[in-house]
C-alpha atoms as a PDB file:
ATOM      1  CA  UNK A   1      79.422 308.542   6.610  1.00  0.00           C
ATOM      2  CA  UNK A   2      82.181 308.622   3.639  1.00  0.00           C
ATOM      3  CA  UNK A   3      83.552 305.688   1.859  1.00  0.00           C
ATOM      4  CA  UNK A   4      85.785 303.292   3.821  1.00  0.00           C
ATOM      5  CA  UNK A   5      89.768 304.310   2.947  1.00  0.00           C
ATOM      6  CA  UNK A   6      91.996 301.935   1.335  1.00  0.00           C
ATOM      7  CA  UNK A   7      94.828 301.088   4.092  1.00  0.00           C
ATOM      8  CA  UNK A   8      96.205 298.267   2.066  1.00  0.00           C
ATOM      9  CA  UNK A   9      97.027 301.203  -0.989  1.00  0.00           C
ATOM     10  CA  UNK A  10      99.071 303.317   2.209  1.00  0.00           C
ATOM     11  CA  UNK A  11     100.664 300.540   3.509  1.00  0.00           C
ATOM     12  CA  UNK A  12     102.370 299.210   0.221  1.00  0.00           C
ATOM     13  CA  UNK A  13     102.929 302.818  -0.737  1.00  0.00           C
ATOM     14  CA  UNK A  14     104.874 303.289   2.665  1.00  0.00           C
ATOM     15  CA  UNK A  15     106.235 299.995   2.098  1.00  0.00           C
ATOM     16  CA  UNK A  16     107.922 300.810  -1.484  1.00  0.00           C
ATOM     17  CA  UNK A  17     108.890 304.458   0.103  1.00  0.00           C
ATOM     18  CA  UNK A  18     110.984 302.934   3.053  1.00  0.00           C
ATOM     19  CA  UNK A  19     112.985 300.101   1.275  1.00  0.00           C
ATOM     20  CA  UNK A  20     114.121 302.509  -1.060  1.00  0.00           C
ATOM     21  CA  UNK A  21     115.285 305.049   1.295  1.00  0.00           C
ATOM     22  CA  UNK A  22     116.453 302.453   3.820  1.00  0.00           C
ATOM     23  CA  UNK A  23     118.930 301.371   0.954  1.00  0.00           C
ATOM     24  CA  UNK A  24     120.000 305.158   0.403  1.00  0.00           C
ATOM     25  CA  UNK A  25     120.287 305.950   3.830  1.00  0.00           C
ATOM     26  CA  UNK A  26     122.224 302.743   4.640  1.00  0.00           C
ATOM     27  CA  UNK A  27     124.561 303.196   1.937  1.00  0.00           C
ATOM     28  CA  UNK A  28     124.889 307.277   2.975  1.00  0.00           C
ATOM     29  CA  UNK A  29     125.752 305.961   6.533  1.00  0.00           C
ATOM     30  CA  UNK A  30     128.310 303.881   5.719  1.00  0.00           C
ATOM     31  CA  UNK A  31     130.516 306.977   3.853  1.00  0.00           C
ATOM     32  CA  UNK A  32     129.347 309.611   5.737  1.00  0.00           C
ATOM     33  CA  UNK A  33     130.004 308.067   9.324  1.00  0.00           C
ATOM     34  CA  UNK A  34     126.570 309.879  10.552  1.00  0.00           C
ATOM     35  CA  UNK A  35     124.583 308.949  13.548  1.00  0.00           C
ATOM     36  CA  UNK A  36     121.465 310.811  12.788  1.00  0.00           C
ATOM     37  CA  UNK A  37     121.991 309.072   9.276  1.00  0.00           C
ATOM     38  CA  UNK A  38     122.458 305.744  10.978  1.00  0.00           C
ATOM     39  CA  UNK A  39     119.151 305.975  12.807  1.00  0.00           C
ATOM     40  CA  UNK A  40     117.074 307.018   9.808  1.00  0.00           C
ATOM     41  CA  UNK A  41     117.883 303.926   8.049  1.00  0.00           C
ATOM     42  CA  UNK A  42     117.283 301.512  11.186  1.00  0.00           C
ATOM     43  CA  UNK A  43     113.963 303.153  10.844  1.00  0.00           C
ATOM     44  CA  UNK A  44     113.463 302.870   7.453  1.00  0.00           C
ATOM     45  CA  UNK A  45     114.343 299.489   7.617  1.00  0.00           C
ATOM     46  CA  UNK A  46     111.980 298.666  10.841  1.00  0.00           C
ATOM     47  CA  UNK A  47     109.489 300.876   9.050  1.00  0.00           C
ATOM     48  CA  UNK A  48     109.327 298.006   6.126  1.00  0.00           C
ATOM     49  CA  UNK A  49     109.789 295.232   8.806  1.00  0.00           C
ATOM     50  CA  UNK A  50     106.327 297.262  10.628  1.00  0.00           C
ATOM     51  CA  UNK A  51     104.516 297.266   7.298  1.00  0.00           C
ATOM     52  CA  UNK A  52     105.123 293.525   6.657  1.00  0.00           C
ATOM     53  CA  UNK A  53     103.624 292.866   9.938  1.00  0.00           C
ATOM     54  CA  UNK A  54     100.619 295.010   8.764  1.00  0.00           C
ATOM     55  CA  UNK A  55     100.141 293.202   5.441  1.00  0.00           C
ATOM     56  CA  UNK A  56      99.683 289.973   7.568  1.00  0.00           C
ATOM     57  CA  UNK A  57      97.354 291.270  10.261  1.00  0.00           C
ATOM     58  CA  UNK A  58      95.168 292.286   7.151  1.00  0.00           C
ATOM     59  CA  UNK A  59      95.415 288.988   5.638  1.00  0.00           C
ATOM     60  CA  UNK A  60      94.830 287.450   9.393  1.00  0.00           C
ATOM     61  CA  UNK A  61      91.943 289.471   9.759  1.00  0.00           C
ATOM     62  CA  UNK A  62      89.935 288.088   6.894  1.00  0.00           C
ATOM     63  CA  UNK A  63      89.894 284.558   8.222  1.00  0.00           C
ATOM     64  CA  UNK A  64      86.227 283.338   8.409  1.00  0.00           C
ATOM     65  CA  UNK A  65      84.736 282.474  11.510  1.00  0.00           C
ATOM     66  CA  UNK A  66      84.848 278.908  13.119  1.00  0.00           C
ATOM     67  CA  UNK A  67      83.937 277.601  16.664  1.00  0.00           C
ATOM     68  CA  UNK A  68      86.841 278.849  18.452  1.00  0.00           C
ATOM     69  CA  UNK A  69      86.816 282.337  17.138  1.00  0.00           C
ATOM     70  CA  UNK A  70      82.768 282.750  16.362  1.00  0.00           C
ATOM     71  CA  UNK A  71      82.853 286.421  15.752  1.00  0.00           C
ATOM     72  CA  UNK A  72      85.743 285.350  13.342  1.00  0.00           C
ATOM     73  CA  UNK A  73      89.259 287.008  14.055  1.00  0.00           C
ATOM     74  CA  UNK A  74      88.680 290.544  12.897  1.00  0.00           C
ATOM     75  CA  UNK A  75      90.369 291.680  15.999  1.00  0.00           C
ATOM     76  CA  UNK A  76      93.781 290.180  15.231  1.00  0.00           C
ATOM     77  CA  UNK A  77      95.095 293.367  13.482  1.00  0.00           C
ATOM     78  CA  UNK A  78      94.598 295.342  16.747  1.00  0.00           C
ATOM     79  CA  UNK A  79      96.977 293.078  17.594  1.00  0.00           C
ATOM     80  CA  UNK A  80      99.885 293.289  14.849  1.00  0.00           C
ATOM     81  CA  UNK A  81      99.069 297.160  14.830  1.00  0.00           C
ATOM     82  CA  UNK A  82     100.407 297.106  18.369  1.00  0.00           C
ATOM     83  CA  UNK A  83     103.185 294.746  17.692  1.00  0.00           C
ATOM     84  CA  UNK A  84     104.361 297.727  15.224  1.00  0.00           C
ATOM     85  CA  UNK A  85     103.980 300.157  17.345  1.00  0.00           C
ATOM     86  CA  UNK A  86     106.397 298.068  19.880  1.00  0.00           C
ATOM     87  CA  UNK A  87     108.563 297.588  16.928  1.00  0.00           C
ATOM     88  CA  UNK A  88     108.699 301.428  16.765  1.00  0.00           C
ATOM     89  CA  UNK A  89     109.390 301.911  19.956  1.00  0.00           C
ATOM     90  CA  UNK A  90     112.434 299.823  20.570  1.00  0.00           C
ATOM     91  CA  UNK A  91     113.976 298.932  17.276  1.00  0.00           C
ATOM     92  CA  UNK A  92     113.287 302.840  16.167  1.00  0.00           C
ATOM     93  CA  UNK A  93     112.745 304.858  19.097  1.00  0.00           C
ATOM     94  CA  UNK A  94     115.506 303.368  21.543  1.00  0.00           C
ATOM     95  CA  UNK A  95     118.207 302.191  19.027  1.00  0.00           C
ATOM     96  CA  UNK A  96     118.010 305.428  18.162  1.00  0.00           C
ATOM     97  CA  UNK A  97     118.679 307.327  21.433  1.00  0.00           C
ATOM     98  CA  UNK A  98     121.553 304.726  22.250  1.00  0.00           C
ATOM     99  CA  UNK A  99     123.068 305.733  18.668  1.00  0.00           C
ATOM    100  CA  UNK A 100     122.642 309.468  19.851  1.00  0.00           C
ATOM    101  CA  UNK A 101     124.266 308.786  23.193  1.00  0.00           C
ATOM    102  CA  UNK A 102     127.183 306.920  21.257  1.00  0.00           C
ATOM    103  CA  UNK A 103     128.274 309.880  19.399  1.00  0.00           C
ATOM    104  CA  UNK A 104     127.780 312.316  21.915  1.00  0.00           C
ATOM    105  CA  UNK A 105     130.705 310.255  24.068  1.00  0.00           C
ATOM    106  CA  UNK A 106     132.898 309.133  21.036  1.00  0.00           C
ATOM    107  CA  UNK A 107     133.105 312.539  19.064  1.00  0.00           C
ATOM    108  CA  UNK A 108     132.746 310.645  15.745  1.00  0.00           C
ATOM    109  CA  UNK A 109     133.286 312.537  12.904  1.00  0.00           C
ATOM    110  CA  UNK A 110     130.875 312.850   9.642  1.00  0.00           C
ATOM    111  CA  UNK A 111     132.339 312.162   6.711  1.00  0.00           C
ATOM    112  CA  UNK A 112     131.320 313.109   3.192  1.00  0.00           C
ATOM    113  CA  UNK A 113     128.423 315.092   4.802  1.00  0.00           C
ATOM    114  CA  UNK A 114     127.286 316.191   1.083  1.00  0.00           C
ATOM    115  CA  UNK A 115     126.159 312.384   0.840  1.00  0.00           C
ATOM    116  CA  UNK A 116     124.168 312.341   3.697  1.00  0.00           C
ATOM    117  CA  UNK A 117     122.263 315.837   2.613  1.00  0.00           C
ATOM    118  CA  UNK A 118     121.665 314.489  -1.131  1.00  0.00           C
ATOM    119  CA  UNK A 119     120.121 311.227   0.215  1.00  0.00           C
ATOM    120  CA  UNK A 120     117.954 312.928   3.006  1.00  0.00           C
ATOM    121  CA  UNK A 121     116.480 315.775   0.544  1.00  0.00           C
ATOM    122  CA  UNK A 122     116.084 312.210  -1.862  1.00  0.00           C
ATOM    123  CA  UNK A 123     113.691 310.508   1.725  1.00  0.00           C
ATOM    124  CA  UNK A 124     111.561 313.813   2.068  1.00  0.00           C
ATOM    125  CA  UNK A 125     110.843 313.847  -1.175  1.00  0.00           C
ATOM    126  CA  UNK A 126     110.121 310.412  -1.448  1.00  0.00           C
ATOM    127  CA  UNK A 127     108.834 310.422   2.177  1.00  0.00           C
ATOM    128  CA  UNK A 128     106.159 312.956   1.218  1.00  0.00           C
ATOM    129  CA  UNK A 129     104.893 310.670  -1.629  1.00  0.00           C
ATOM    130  CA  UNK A 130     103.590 307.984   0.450  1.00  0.00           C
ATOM    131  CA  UNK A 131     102.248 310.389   3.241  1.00  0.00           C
ATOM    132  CA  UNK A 132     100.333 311.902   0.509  1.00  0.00           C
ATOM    133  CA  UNK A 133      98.854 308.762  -0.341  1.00  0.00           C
ATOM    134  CA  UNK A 134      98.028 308.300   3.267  1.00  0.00           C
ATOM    135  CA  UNK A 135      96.649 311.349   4.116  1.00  0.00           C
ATOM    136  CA  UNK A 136      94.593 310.948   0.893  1.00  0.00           C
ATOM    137  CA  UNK A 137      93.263 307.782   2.122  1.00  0.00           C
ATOM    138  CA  UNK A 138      92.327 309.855   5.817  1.00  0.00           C
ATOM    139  CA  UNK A 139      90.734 312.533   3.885  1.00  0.00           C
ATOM    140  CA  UNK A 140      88.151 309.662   2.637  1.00  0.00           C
ATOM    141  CA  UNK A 141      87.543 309.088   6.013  1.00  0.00           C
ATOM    142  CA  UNK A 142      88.067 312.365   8.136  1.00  0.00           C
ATOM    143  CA  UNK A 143      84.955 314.002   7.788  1.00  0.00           C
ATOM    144  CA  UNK A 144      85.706 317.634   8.592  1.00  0.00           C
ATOM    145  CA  UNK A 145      87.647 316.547  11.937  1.00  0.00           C
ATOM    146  CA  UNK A 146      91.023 317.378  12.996  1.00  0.00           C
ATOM    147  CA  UNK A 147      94.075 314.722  12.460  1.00  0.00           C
ATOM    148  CA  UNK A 148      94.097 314.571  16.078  1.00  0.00           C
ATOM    149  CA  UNK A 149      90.679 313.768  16.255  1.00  0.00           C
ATOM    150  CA  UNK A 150      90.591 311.412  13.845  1.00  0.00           C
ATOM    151  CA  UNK A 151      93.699 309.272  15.180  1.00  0.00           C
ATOM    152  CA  UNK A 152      91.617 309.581  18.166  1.00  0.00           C
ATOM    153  CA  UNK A 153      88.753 307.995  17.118  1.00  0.00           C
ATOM    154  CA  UNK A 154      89.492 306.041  14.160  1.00  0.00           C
ATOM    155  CA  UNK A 155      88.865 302.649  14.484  1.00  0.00           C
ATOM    156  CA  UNK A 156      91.399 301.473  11.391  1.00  0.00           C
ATOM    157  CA  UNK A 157      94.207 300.483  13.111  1.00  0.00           C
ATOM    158  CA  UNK A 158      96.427 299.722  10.063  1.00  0.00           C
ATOM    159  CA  UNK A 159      96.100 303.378   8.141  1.00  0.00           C
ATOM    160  CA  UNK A 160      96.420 304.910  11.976  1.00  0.00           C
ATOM    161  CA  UNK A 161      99.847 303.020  12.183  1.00  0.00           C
ATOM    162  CA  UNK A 162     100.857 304.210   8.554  1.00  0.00           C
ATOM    163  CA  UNK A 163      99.656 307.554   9.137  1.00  0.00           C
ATOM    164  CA  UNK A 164     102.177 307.892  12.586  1.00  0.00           C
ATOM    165  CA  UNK A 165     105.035 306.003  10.522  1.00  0.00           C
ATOM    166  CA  UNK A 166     104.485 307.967   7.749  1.00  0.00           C
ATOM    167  CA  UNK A 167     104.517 311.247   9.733  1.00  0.00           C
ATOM    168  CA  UNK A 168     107.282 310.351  12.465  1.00  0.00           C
ATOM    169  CA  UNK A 169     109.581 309.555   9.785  1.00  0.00           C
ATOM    170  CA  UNK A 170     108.769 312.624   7.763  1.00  0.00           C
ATOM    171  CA  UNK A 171     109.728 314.959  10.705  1.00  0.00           C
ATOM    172  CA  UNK A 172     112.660 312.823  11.925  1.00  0.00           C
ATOM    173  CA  UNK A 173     114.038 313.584   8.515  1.00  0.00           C
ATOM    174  CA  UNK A 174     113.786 317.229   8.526  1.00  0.00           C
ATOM    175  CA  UNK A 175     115.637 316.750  12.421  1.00  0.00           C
ATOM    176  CA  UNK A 176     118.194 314.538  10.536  1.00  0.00           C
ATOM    177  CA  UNK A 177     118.446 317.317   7.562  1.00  0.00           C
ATOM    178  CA  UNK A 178     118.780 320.062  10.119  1.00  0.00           C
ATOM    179  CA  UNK A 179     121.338 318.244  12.505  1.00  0.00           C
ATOM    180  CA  UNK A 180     123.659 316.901   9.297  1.00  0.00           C
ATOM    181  CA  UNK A 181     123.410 320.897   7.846  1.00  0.00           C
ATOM    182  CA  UNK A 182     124.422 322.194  11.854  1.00  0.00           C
ATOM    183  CA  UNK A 183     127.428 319.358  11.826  1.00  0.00           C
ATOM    184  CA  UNK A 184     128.821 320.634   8.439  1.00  0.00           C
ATOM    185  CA  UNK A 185     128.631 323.824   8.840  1.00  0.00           C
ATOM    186  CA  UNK A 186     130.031 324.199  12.803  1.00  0.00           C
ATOM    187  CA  UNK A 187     132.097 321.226  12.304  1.00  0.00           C
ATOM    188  CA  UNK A 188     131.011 319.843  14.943  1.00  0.00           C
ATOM    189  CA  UNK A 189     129.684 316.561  15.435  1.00  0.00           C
ATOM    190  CA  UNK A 190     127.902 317.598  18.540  1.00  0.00           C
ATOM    191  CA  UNK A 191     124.658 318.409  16.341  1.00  0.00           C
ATOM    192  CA  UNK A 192     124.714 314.787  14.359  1.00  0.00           C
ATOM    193  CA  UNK A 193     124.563 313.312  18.277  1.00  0.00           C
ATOM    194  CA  UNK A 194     121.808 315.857  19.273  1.00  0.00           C
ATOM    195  CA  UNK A 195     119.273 314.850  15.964  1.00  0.00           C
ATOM    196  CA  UNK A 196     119.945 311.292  16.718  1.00  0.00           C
ATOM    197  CA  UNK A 197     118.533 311.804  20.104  1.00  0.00           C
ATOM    198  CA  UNK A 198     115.858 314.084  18.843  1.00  0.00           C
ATOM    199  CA  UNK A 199     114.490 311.495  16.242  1.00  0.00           C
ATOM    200  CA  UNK A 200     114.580 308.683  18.813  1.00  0.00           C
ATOM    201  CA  UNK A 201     112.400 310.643  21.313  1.00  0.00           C
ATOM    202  CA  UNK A 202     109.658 311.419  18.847  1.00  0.00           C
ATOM    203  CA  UNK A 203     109.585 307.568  17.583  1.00  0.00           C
ATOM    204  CA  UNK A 204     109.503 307.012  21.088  1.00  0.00           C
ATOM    205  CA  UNK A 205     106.343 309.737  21.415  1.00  0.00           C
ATOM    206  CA  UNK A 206     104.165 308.197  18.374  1.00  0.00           C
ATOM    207  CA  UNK A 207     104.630 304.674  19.671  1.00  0.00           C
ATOM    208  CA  UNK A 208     103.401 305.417  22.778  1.00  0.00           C
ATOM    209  CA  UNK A 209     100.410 307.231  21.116  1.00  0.00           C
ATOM    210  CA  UNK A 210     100.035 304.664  18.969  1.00  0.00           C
ATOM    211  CA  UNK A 211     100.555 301.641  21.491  1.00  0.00           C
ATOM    212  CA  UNK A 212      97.475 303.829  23.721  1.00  0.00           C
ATOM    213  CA  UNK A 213      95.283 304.192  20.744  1.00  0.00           C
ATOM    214  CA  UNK A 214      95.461 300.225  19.853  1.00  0.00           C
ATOM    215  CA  UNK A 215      95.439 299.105  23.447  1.00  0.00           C
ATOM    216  CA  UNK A 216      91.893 300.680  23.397  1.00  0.00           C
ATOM    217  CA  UNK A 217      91.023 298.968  20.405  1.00  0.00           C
ATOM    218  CA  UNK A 218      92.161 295.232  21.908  1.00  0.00           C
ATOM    219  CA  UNK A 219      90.219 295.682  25.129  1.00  0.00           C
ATOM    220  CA  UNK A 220      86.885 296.649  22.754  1.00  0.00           C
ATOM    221  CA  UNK A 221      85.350 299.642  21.390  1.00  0.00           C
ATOM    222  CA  UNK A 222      82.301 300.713  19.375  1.00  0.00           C
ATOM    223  CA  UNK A 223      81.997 302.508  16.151  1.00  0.00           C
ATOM    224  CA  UNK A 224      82.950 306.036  15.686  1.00  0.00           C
ATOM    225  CA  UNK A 225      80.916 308.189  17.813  1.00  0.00           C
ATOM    226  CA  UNK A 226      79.330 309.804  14.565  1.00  0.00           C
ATOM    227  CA  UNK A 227      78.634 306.659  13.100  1.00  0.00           C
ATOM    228  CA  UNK A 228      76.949 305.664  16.599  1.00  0.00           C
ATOM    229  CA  UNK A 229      74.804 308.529  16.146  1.00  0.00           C
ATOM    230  CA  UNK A 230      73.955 307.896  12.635  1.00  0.00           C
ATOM    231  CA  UNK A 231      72.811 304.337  13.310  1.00  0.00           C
ATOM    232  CA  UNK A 232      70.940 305.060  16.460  1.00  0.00           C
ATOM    233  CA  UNK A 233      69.026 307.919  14.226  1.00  0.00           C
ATOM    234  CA  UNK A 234      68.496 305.387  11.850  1.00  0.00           C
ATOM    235  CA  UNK A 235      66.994 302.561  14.203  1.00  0.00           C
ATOM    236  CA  UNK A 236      64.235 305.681  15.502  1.00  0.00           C
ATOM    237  CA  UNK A 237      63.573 306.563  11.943  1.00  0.00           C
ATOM    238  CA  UNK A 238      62.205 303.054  10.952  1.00  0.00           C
ATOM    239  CA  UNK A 239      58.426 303.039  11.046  1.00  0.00           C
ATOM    240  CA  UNK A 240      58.297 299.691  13.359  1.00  0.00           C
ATOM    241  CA  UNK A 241      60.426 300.937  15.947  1.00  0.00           C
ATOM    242  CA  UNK A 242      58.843 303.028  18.707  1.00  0.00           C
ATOM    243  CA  UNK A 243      61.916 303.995  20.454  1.00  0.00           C
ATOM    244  CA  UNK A 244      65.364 302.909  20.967  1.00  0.00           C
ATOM    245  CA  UNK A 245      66.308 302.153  24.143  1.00  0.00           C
ATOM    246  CA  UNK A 246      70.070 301.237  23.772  1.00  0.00           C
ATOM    247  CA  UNK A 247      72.889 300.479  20.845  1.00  0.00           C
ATOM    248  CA  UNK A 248      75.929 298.465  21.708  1.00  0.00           C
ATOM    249  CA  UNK A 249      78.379 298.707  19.194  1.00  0.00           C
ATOM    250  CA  UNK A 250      81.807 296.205  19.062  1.00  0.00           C
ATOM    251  CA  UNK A 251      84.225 297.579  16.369  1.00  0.00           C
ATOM    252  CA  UNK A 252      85.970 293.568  15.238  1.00  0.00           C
ATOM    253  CA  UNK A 253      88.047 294.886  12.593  1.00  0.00           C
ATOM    254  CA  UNK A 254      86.339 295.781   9.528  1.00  0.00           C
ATOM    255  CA  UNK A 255      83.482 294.244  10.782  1.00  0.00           C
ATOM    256  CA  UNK A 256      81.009 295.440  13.392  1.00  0.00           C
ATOM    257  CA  UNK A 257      78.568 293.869  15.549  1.00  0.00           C
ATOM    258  CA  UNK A 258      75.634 295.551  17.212  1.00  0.00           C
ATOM    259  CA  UNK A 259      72.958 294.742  19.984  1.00  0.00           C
ATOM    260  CA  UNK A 260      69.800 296.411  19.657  1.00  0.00           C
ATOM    261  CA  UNK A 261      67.335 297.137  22.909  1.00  0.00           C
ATOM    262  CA  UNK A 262      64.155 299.214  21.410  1.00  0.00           C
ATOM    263  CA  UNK A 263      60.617 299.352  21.836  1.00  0.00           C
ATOM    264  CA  UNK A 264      58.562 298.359  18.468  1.00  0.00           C
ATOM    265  CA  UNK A 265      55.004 299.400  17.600  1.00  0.00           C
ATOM    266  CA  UNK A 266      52.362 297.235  18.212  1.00  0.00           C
ATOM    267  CA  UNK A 267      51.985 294.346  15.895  1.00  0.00           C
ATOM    268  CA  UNK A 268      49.024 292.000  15.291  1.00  0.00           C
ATOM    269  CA  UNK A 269      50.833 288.943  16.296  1.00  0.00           C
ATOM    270  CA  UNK A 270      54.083 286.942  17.573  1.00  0.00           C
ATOM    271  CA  UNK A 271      54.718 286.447  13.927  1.00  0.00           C
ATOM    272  CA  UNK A 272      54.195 289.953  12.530  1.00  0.00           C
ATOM    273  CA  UNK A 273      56.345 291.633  15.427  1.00  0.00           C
ATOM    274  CA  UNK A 274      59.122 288.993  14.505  1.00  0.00           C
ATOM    275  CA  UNK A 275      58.728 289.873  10.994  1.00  0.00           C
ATOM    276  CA  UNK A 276      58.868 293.820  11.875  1.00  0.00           C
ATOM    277  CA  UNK A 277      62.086 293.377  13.408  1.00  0.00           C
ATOM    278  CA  UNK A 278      63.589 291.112  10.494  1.00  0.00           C
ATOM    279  CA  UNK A 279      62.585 293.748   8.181  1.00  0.00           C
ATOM    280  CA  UNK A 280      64.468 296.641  10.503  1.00  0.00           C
ATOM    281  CA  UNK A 281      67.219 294.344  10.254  1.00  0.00           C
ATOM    282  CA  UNK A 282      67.283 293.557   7.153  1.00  0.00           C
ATOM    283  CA  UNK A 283      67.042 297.293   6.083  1.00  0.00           C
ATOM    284  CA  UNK A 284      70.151 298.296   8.951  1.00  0.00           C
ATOM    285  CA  UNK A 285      72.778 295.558   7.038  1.00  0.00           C
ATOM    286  CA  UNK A 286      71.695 297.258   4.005  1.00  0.00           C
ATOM    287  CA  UNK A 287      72.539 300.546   5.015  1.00  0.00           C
ATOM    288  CA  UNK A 288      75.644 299.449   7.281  1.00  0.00           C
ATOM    289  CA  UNK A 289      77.325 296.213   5.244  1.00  0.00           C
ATOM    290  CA  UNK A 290      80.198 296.260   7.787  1.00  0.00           C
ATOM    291  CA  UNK A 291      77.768 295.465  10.573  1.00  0.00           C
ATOM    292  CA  UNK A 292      77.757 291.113   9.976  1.00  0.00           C
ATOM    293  CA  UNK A 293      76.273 290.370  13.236  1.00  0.00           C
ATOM    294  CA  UNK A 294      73.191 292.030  14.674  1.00  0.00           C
ATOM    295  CA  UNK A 295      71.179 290.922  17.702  1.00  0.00           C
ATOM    296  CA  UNK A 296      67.779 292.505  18.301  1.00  0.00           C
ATOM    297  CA  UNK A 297      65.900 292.746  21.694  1.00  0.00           C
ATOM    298  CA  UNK A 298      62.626 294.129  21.954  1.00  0.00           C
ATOM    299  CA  UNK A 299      61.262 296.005  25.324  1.00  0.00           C
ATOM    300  CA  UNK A 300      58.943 297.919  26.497  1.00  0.00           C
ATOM    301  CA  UNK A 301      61.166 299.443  29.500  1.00  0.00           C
ATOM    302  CA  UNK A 302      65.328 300.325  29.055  1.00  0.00           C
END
């Protein structure tokens, strides 16, 4: 398996990215009386809101274990990732549909419309930066899968949240580009309602992927199928292990914990057998330094 990405380097990259353009976008939606602009920077400005929450289920996360949380509280960013992804839901998703709905009754109409165009081309732009960063951070981590399949099975909550923000808010720009171009050009402020609407239902589209993927997560799942495999191939390959029976996997954050059920060779004694399996142990954390908790059963039968 590849080296473990750096989500804290996305998320204050995405951070920087979305106060900046929430400040041009605000400003541009104030002169320009836009309702596609309006929505971009309620989402820029949830977007930093989401990424604060992030930066303190990381910190959360690193708390060491104590007696009411044993396996420590590694699990706590599934938790703030899905708070986000709530966040992105109603704050962006909704707020911007109402917005949409708004115009489309009132027949508002965009002012200054050259504003709003100069400080959208200014949030792709900028908005590309930090989903470069991001998607240079997947790459680490991708190994030869699809996007798809990786948001599927990734098992870093955080850089799957910045990833969606990152790419929901590129495309919503483009919409919001495409809808402010339509308005000046027809004249009619039809097409500024229309993009609102547009950007709201695709927030509303990755926070319900994202709110699946991290409701997963919270219930309990392993390790990435791959790494699954790796591990279990690993396990068969040591020279005191006959066969593996089973691996249980329980992804806790960064940290994993595994239950072993495998059948070792025969050993001379109680002592030497324990000592095997202490050295197949010892050899696993070595390999696998996320894995901090590791409970070996040895068998005969599955």
């Amino acid at each position: 398996m590849s080296g473990k990405a750096d989500s804290l380097k996305s998320i204050f990259y995405a951070l920087a990215a979305n106060f900046a353009i929430a400040l041009a976008k605000g400003v541009a939606a104030f002169f320009t009386n836009s309702g596609s602009m309006l929505a971009e920077a309620i989402h820029s400005l949830a977007d930093c809101g989401n990424q604060g929450l992030l930066l303190w289920g990381v910190k959360h996360a690193k708390r060491a274990p104590d007696e009411k949380h044993p396996l420590g509280y590694g699990k706590s960013i599934y938790f703030w990732s899905f708070i986000v992804a709530l966040m992105l839901f109603s704050v962006g998703g909704l707020f911007s549909i109402y917005e949409g709905v708004h115009k489309l009754r009132s027949h508002e109409e965009m002012a200054s419309p050259w504003i709003a165009i100069g400080v959208l081309v200014f949030s792709i732009v900028t908005e590309s930066l930090s989903m470069a960063g991001c998607v240079t951070e997947v790459n680490k981590v991708r190994n030869g899968r699809s996007f798809l399949q990786w948001f599927r099975e990734t098992r870093q909550s955080d850089l799957m949240v910045i990833f969606g923000e990152d790419l929901a808010a590129l495309v919503g720009l483009v919409f919001a580009l495409a809808a402010v171009t339509l308005t000046m050009l027809t004249g009619n402020p039809i097409f500024d309602a229309l993009g609102s609407v547009v950007i709201g239902v695709l927030l509303l589209v990755v926070a319900f992927m994202l709110a699946t993927e991290m409701k997963d997560l919270i219930i309990g799942q392993g390790v990435e199928p791959a790494q699954r495999d790796e591990m279990w191939n690993f396990l068969e390959q040591q020279p005191e292990v006959e066969r593996v029976f089973n691996l249980l996997t329980m992804q806790l954050g960064e940290d994993v914990m595994v239950a072993v059920k495998a059948q070792m060779r025969p050993a001379a004694s109680d002592i030497a057998l324990i000592e095997a399996i202490n050295a197949v142990e010892k050899r696993f954390r070595s390999r696998y330094e996320s894995v901090i908790w590791c409970f070996f059963e040895p068998d005969f039968q599955d």
